[in-house]
N, C-alpha and C. Protein backbone atom coordinates (compact mmCIF):
# COMPACT_ATOMS: atom_id res chain seq x y z
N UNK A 1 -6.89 -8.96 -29.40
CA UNK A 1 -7.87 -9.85 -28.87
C UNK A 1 -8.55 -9.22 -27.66
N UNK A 2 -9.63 -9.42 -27.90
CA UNK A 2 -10.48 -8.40 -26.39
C UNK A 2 -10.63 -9.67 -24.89
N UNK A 3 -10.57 -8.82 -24.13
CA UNK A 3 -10.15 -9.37 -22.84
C UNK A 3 -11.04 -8.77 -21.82
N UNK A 4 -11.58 -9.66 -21.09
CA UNK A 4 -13.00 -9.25 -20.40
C UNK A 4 -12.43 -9.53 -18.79
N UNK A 5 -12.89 -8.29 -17.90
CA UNK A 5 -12.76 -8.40 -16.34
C UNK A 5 -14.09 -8.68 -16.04
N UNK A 6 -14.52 -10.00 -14.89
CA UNK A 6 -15.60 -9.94 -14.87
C UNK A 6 -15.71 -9.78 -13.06
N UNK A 7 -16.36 -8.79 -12.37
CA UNK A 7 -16.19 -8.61 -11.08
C UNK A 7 -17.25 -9.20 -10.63
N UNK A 8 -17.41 -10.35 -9.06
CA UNK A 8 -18.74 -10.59 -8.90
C UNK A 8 -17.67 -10.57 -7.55
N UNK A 9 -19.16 -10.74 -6.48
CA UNK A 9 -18.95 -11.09 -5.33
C UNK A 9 -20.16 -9.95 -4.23
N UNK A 10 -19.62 -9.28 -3.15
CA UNK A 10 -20.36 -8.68 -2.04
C UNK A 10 -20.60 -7.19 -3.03
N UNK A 11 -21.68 -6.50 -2.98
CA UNK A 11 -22.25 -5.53 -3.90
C UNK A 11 -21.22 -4.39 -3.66
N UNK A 12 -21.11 -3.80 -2.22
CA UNK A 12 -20.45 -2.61 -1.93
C UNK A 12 -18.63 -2.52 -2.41
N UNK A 13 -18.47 -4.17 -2.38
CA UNK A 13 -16.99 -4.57 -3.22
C UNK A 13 -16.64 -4.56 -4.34
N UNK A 14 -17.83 -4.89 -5.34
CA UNK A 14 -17.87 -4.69 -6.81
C UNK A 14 -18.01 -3.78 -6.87
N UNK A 15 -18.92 -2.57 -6.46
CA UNK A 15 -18.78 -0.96 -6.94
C UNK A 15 -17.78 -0.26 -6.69
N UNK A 16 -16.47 -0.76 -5.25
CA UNK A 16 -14.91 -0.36 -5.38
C UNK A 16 -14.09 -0.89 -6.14
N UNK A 17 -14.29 -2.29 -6.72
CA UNK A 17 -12.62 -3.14 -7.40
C UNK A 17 -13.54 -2.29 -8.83
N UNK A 18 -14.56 -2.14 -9.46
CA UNK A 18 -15.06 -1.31 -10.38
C UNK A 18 -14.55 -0.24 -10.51
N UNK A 19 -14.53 0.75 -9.69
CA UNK A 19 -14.45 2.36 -9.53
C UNK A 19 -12.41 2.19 -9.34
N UNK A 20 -12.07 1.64 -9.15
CA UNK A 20 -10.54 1.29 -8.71
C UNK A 20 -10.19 1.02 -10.09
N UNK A 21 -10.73 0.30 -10.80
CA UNK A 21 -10.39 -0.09 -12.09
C UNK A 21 -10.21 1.05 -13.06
N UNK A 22 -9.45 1.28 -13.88
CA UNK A 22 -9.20 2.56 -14.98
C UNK A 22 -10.45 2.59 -15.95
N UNK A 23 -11.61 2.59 -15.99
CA UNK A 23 -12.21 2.34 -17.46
C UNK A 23 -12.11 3.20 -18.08
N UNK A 24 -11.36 3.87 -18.46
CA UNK A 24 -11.76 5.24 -19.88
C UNK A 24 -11.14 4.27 -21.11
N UNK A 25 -10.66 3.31 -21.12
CA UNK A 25 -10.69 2.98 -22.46
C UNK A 25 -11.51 1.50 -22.16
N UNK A 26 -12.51 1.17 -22.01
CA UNK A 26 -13.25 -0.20 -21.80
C UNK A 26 -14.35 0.08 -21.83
N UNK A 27 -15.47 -0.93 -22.19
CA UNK A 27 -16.94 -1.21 -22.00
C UNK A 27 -17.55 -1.70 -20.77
N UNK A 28 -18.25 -0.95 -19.94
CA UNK A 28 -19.14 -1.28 -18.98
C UNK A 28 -20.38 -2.22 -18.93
N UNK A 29 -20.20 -3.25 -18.62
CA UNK A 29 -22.20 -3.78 -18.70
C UNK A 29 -22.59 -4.51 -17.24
N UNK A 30 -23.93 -4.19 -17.03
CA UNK A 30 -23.84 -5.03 -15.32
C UNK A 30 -24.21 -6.67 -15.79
N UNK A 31 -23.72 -7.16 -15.03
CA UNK A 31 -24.00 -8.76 -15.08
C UNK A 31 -25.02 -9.09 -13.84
N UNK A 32 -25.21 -10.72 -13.81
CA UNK A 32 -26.37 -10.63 -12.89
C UNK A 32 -26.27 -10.16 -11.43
N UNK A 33 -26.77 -10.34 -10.48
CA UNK A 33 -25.94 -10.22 -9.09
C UNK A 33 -25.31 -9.11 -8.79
N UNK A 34 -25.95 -8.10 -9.28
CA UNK A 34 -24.92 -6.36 -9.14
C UNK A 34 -23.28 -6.94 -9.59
N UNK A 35 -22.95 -7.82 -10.98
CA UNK A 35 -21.35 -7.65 -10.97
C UNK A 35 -21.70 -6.64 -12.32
N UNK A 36 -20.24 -6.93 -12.72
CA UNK A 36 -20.19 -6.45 -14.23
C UNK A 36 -18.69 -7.13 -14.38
N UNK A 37 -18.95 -6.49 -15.70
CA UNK A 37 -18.49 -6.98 -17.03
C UNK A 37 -17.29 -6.01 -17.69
N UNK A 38 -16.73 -5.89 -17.88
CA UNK A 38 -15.74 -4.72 -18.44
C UNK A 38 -15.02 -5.52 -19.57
N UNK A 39 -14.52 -5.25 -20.61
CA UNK A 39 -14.58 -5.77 -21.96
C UNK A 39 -12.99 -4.57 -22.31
N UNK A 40 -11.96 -4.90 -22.29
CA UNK A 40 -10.91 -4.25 -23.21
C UNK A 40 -10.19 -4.56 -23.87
N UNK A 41 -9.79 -3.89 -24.93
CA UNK A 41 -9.54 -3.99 -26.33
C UNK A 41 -8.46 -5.36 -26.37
N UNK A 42 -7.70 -5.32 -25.67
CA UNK A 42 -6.34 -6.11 -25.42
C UNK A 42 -6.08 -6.80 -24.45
N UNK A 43 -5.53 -8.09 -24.22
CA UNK A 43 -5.26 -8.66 -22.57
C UNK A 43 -4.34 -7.87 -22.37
N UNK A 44 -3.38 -7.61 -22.45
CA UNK A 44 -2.34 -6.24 -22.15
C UNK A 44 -2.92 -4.85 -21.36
N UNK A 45 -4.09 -4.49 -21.78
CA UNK A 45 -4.19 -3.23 -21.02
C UNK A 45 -5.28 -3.65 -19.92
N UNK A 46 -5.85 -4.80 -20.07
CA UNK A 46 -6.71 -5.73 -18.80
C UNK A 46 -5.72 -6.00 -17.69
N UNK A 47 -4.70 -6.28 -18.35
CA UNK A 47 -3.87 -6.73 -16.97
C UNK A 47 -3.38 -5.14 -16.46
N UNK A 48 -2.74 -4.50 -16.91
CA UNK A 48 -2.10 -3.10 -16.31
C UNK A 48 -3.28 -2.58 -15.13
N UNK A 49 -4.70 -2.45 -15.51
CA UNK A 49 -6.22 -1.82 -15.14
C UNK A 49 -5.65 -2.83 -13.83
N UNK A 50 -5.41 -4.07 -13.91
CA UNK A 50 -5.85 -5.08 -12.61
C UNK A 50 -4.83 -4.52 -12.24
N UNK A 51 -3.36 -4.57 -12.43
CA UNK A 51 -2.37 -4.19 -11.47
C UNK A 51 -2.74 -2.68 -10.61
N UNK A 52 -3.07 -1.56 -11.68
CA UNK A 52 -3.07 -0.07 -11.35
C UNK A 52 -4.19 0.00 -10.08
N UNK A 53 -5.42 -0.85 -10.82
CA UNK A 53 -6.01 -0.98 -9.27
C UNK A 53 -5.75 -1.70 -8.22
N UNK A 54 -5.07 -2.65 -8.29
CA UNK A 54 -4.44 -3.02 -6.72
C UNK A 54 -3.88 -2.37 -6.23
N UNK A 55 -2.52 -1.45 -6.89
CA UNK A 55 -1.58 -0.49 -6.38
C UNK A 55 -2.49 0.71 -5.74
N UNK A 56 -3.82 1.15 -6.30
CA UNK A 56 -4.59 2.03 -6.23
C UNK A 56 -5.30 1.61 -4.67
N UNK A 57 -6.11 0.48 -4.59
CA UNK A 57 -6.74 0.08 -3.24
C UNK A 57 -5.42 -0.27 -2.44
N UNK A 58 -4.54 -0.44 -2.41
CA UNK A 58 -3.32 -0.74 -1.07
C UNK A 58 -2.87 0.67 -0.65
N UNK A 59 -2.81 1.72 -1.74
CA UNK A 59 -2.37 3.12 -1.67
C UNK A 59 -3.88 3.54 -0.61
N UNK A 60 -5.03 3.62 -0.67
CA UNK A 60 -6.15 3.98 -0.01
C UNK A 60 -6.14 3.41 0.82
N UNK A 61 -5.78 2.36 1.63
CA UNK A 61 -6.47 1.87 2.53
C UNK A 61 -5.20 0.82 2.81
N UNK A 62 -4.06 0.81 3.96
CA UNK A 62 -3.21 0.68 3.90
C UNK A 62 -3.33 -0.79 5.23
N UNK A 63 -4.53 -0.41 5.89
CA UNK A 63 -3.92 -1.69 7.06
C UNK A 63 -4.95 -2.84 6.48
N UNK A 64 -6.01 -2.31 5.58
CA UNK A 64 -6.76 -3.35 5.04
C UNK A 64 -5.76 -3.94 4.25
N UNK A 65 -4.82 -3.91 3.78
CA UNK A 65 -3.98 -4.64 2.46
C UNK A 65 -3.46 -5.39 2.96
N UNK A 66 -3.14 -5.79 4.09
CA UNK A 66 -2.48 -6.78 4.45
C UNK A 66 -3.04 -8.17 4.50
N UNK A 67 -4.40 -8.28 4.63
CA UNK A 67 -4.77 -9.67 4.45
C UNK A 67 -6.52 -9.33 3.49
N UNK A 68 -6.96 -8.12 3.50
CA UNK A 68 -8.19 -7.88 2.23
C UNK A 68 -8.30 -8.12 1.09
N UNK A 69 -6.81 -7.67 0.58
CA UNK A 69 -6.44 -6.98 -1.02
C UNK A 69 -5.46 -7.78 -1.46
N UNK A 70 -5.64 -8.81 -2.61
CA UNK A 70 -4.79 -9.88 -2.74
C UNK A 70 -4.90 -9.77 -4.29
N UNK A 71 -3.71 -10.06 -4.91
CA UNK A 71 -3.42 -9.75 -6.14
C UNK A 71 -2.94 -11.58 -6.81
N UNK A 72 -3.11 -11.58 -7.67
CA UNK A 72 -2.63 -13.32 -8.64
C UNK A 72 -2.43 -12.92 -9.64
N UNK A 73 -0.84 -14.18 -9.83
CA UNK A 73 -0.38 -13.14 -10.84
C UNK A 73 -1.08 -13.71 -12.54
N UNK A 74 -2.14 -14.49 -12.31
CA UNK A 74 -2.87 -14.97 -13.51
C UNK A 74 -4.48 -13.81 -13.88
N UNK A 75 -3.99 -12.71 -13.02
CA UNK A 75 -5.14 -12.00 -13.03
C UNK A 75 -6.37 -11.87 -12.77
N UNK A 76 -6.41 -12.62 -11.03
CA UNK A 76 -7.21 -12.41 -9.79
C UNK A 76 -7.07 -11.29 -8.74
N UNK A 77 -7.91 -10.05 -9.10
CA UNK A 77 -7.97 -9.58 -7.41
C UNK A 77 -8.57 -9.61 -6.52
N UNK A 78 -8.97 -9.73 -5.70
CA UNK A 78 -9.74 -9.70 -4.93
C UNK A 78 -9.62 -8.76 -3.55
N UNK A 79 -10.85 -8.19 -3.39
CA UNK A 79 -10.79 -6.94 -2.21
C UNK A 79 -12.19 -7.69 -1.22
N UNK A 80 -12.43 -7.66 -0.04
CA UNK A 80 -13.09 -8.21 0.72
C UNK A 80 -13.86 -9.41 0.17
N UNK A 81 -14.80 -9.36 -0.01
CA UNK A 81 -15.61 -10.59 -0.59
C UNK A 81 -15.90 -10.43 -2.06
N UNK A 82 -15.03 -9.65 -2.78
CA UNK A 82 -15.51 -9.46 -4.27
C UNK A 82 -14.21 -10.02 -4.81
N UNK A 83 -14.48 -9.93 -6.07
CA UNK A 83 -13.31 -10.80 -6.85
C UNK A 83 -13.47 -10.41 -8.60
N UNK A 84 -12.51 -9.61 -9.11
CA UNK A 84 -11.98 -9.24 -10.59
C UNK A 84 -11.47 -10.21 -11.43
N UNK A 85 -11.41 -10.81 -12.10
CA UNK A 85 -11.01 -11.86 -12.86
C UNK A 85 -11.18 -11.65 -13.91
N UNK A 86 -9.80 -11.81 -14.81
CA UNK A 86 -9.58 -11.91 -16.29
C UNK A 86 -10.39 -13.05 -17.15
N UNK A 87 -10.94 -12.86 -18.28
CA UNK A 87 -11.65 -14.32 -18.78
C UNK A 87 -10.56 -13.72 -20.30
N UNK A 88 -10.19 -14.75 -20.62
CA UNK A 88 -9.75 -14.80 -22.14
C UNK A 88 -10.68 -14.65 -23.21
């Protein structure tokens, strides 16, 4: 079943929780508002992409994680004013 991340929020935040995200196996498309759209094959490898990039932005940027970089475990991240979210 394909499983869609949809990132919206502050522009310079969506082009990091984006670039943080693994895409070599997913579809890219921009949505309105500078977000996008990322589309993968499986909810299984949507969720790993959300975990790998949280572990990925807390590893970079270590005193921002303490109250920036917030992870849910229903598959919300959010990094400053942007926000990744799983859609079924």
């Amino acid at each position: 079943m394909q499983t869609e991340i949809r990132v919206r929020g502050q522009i310079s935040g969506n082009a990091k929780l984006c670039r943080a995200i693994q895409i070599n196996n997913c579809e890219v498309r921009n949505i309105n508002f500078n977000g996008y759209c990322l589309t993968f094959p499986t909810k299984k490898a949507a969720k790993k992409a959300l975990w790998d990039a949280y572990n990925k932005l807390r590893s970079e940027e270590p005193e921002f994680a303490k109250g920036g970089i917030s992870y849910g475990k229903y598959g919300i991240l959010s990094y400053d004013a942007s926000r990744a979210e799983l859609i079924y």
